[in-house]
PDB file of N, CA and C in Angstrom:
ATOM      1  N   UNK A   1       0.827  -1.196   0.000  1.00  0.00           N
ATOM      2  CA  UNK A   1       0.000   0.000   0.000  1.00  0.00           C
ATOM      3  C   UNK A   1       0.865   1.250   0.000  1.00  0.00           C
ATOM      4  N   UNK A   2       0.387   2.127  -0.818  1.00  0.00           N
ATOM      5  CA  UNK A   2       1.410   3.612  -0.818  1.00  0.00           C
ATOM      6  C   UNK A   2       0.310   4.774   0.494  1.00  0.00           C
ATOM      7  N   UNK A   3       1.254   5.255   0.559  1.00  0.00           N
ATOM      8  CA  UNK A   3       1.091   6.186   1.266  1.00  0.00           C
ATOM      9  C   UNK A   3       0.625   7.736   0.434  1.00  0.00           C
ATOM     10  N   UNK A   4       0.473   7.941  -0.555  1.00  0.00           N
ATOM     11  CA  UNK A   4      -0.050   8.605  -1.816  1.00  0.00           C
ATOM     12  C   UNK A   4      -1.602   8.572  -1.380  1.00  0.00           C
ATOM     13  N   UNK A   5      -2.244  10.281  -1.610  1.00  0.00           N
ATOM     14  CA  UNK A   5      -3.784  10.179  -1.537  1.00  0.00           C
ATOM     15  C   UNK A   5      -3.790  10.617  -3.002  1.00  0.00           C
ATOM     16  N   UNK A   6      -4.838  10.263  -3.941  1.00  0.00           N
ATOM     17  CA  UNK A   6      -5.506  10.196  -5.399  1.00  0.00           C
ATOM     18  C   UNK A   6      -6.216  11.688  -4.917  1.00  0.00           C
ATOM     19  N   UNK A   7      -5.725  12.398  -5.933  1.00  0.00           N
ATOM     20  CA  UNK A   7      -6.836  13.708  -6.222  1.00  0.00           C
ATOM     21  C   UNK A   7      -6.800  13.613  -7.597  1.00  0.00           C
ATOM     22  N   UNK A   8      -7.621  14.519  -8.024  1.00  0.00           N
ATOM     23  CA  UNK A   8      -8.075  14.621  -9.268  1.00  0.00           C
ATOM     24  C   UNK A   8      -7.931  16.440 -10.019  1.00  0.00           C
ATOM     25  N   UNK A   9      -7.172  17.009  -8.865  1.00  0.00           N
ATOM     26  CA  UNK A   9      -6.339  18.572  -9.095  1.00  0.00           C
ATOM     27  C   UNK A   9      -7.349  19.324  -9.069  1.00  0.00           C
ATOM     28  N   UNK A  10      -8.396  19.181  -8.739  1.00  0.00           N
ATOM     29  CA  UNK A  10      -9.449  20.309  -8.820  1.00  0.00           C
ATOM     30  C   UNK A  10      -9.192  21.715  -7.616  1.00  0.00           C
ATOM     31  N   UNK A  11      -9.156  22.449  -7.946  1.00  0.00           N
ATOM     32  CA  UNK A  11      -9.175  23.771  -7.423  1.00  0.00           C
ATOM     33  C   UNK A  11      -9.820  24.520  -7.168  1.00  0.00           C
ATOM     34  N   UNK A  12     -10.710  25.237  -6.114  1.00  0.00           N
ATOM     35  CA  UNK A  12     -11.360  26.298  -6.073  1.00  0.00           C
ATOM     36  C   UNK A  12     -11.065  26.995  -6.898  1.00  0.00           C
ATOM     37  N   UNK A  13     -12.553  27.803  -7.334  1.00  0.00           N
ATOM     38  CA  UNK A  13     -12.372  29.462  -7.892  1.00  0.00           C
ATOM     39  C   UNK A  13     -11.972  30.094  -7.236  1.00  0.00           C
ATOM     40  N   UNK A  14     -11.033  31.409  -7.587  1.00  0.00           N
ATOM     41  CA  UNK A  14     -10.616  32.321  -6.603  1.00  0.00           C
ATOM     42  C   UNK A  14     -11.871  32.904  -6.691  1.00  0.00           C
ATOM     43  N   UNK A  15     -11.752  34.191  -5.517  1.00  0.00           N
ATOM     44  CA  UNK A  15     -13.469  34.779  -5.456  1.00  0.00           C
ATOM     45  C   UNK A  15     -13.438  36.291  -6.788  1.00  0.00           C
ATOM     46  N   UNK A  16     -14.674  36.003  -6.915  1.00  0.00           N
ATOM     47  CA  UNK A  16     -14.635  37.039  -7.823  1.00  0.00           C
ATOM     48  C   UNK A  16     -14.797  38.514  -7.608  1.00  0.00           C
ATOM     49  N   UNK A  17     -15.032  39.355  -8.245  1.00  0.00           N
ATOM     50  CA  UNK A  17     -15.012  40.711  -7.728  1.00  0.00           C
ATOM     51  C   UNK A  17     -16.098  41.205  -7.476  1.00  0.00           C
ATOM     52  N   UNK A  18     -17.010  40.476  -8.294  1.00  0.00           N
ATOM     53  CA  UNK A  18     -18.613  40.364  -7.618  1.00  0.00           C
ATOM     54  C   UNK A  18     -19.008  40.027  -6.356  1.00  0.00           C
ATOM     55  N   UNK A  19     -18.331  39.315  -5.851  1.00  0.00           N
ATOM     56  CA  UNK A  19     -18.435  38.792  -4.420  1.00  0.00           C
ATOM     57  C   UNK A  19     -18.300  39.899  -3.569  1.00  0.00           C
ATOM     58  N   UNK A  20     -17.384  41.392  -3.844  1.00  0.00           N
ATOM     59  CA  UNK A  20     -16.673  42.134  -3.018  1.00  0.00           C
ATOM     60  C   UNK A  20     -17.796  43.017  -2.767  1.00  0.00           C
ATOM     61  N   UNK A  21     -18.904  43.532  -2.272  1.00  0.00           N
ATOM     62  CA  UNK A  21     -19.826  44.394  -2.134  1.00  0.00           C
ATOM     63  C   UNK A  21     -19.091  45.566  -1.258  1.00  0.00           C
ATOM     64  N   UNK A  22     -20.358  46.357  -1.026  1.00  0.00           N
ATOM     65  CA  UNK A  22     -19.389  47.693  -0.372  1.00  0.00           C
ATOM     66  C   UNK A  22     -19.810  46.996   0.804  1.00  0.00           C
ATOM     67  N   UNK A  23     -20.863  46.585   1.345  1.00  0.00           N
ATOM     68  CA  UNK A  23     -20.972  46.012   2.924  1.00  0.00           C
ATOM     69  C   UNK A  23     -20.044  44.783   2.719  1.00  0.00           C
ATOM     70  N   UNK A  24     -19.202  44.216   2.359  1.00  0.00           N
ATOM     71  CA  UNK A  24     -18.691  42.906   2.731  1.00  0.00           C
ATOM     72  C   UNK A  24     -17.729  43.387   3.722  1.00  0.00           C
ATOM     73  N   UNK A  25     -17.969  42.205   4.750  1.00  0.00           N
ATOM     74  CA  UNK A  25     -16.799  42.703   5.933  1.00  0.00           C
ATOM     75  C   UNK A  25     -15.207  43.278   5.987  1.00  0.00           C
ATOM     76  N   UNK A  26     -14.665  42.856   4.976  1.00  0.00           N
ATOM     77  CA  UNK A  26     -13.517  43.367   4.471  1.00  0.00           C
ATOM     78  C   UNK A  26     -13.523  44.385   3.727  1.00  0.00           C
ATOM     79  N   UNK A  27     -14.604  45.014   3.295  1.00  0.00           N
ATOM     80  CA  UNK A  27     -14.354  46.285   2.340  1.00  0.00           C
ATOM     81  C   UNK A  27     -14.732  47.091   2.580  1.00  0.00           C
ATOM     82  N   UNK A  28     -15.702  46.867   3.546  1.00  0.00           N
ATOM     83  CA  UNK A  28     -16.384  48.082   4.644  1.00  0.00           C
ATOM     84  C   UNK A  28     -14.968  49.194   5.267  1.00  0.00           C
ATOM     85  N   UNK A  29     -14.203  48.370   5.811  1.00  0.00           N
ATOM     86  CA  UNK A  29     -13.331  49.386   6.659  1.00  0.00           C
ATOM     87  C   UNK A  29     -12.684  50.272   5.777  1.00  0.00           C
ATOM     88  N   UNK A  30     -11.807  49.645   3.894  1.00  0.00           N
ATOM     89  CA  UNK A  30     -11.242  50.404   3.077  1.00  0.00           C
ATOM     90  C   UNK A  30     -12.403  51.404   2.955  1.00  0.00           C
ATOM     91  N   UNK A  31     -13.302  51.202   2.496  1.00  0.00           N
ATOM     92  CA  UNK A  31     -13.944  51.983   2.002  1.00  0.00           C
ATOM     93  C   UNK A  31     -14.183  53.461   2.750  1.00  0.00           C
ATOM     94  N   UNK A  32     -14.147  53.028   4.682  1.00  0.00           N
ATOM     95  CA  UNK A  32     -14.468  54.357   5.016  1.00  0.00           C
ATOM     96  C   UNK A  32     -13.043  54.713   5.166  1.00  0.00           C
ATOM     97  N   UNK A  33     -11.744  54.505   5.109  1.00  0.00           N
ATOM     98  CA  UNK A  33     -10.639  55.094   5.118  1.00  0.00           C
ATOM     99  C   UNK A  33     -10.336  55.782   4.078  1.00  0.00           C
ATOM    100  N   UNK A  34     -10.948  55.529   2.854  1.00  0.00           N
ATOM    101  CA  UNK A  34     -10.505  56.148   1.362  1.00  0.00           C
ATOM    102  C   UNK A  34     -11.768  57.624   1.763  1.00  0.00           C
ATOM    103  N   UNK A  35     -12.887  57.461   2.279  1.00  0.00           N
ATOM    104  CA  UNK A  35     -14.137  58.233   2.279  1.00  0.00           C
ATOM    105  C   UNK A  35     -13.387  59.727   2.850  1.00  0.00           C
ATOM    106  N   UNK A  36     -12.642  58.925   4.419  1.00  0.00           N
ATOM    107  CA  UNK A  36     -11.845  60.052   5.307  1.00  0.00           C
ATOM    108  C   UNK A  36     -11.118  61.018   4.323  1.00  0.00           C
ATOM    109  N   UNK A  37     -10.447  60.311   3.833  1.00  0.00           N
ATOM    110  CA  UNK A  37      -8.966  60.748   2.670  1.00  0.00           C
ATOM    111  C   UNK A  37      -9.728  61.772   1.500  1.00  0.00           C
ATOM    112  N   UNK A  38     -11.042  61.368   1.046  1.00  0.00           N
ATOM    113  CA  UNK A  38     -11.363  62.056   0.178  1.00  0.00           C
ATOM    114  C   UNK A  38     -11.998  62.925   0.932  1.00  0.00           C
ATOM    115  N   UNK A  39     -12.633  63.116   1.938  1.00  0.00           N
ATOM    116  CA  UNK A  39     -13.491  64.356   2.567  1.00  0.00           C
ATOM    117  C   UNK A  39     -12.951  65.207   3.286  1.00  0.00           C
ATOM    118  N   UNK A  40     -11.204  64.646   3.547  1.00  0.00           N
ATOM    119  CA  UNK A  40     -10.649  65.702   3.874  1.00  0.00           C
ATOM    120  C   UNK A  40      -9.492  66.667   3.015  1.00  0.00           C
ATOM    121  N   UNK A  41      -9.846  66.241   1.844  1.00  0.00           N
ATOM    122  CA  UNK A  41      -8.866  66.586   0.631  1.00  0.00           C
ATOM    123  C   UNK A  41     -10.121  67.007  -0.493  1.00  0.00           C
ATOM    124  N   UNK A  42     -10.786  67.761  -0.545  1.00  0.00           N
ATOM    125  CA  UNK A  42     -11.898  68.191  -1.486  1.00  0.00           C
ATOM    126  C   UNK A  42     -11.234  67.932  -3.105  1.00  0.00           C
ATOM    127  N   UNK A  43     -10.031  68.910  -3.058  1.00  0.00           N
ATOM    128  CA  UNK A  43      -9.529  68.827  -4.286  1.00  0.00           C
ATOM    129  C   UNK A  43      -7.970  68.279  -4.420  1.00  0.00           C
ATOM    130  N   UNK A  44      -7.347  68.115  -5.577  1.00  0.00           N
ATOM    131  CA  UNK A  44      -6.138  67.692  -5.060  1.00  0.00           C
ATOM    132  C   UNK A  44      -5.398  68.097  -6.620  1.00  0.00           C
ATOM    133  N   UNK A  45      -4.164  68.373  -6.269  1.00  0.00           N
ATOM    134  CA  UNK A  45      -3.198  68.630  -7.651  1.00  0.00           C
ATOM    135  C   UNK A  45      -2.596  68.031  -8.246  1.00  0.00           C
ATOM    136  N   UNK A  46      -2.660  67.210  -9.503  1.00  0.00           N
ATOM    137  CA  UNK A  46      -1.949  65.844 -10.122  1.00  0.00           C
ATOM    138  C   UNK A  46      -1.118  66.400 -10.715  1.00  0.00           C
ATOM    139  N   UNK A  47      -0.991  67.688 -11.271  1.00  0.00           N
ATOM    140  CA  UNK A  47      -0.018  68.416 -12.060  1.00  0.00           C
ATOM    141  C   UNK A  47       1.681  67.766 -11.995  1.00  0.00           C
ATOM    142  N   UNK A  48       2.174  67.185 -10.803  1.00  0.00           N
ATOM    143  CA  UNK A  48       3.357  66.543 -10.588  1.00  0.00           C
ATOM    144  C   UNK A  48       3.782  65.055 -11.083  1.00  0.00           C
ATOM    145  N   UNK A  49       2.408  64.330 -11.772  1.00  0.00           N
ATOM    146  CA  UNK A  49       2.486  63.169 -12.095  1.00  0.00           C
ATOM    147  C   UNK A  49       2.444  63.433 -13.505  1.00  0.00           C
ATOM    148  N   UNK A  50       2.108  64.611 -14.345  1.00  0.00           N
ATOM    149  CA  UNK A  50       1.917  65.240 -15.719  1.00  0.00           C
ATOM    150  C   UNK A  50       3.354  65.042 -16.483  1.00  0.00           C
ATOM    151  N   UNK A  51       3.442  64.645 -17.638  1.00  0.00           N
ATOM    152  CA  UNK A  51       4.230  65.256 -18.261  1.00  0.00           C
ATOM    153  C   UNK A  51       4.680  66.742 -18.347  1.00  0.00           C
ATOM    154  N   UNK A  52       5.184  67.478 -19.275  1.00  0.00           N
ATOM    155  CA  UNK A  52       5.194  68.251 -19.522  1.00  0.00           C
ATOM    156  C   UNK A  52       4.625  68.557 -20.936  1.00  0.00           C
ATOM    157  N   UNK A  53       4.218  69.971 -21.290  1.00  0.00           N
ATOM    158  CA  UNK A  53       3.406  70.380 -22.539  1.00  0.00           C
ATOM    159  C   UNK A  53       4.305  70.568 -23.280  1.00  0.00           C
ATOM    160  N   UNK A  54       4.243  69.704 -24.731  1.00  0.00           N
ATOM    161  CA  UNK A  54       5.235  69.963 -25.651  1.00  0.00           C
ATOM    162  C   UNK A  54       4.459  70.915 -26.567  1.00  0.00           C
ATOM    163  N   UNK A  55       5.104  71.108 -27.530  1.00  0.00           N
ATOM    164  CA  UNK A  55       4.679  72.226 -28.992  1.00  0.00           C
ATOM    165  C   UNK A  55       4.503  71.242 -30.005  1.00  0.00           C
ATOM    166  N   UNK A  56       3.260  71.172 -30.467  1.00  0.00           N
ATOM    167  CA  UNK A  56       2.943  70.479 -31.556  1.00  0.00           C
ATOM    168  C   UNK A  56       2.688  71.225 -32.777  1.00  0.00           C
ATOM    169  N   UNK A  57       3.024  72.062 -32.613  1.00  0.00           N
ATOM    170  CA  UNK A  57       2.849  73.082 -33.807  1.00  0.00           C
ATOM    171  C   UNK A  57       3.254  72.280 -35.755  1.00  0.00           C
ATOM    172  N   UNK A  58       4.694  71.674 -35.134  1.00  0.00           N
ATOM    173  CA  UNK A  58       5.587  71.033 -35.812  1.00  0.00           C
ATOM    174  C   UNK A  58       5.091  69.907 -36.363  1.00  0.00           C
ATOM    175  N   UNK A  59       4.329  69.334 -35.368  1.00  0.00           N
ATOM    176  CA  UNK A  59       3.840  67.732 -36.070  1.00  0.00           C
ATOM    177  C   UNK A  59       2.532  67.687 -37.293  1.00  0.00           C
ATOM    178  N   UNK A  60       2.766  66.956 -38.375  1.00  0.00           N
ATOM    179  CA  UNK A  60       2.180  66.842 -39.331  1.00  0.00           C
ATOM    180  C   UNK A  60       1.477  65.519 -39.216  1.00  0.00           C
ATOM    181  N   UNK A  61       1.457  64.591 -38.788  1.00  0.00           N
ATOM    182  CA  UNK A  61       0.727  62.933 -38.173  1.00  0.00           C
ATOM    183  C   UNK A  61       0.787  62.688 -36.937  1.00  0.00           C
ATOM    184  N   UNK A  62       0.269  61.490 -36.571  1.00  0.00           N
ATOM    185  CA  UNK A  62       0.495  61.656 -34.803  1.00  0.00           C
ATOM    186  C   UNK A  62       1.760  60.650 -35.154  1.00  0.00           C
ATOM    187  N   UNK A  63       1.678  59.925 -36.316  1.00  0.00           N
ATOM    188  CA  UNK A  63       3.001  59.083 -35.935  1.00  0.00           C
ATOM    189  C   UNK A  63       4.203  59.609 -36.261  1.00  0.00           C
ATOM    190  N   UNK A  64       4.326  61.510 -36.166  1.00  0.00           N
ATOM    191  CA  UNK A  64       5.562  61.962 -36.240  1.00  0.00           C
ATOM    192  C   UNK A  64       5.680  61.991 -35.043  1.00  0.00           C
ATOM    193  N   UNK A  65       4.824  61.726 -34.429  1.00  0.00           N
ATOM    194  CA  UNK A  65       5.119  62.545 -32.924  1.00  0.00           C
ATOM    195  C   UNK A  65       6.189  61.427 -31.985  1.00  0.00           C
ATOM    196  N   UNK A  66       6.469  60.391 -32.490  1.00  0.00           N
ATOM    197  CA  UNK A  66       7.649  59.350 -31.696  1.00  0.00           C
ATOM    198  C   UNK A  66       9.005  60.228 -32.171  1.00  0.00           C
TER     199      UNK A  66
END
């Protein structure tokens, strides 16, 4: 006799994202920490994550623009 158990590899689904509601016990708490973050930050400035504005004056296609 082996010491070997027979499976057949079956795997749970991971859970889906449907599963994640705003009341599910785990998403409840993100949710009011992001709520805090946004109600105490009304507006906010992305300008630092921007490129910079080039001059397109010059370009004749967009595929001059590489």
């Amino acid at each position: 006799m082996s010491d070997h158990i027979a499976s057949f590899g079956w795997l749970p689904d991971f859970p889906s994202i449907s599963d994640y509601t705003p009341e599910h016990e785990k998403i409840k708490p993100l949710l009011a920490k992001i709520r805090r973050t946004v109600e105490s930050a009304p507006t906010m400035d992305l300008r630092a994550w921007c490129p910079p504005i080039e001059n397109q004056l010059n370009r004749k296609r967009p595929a001059d623009s590489h």
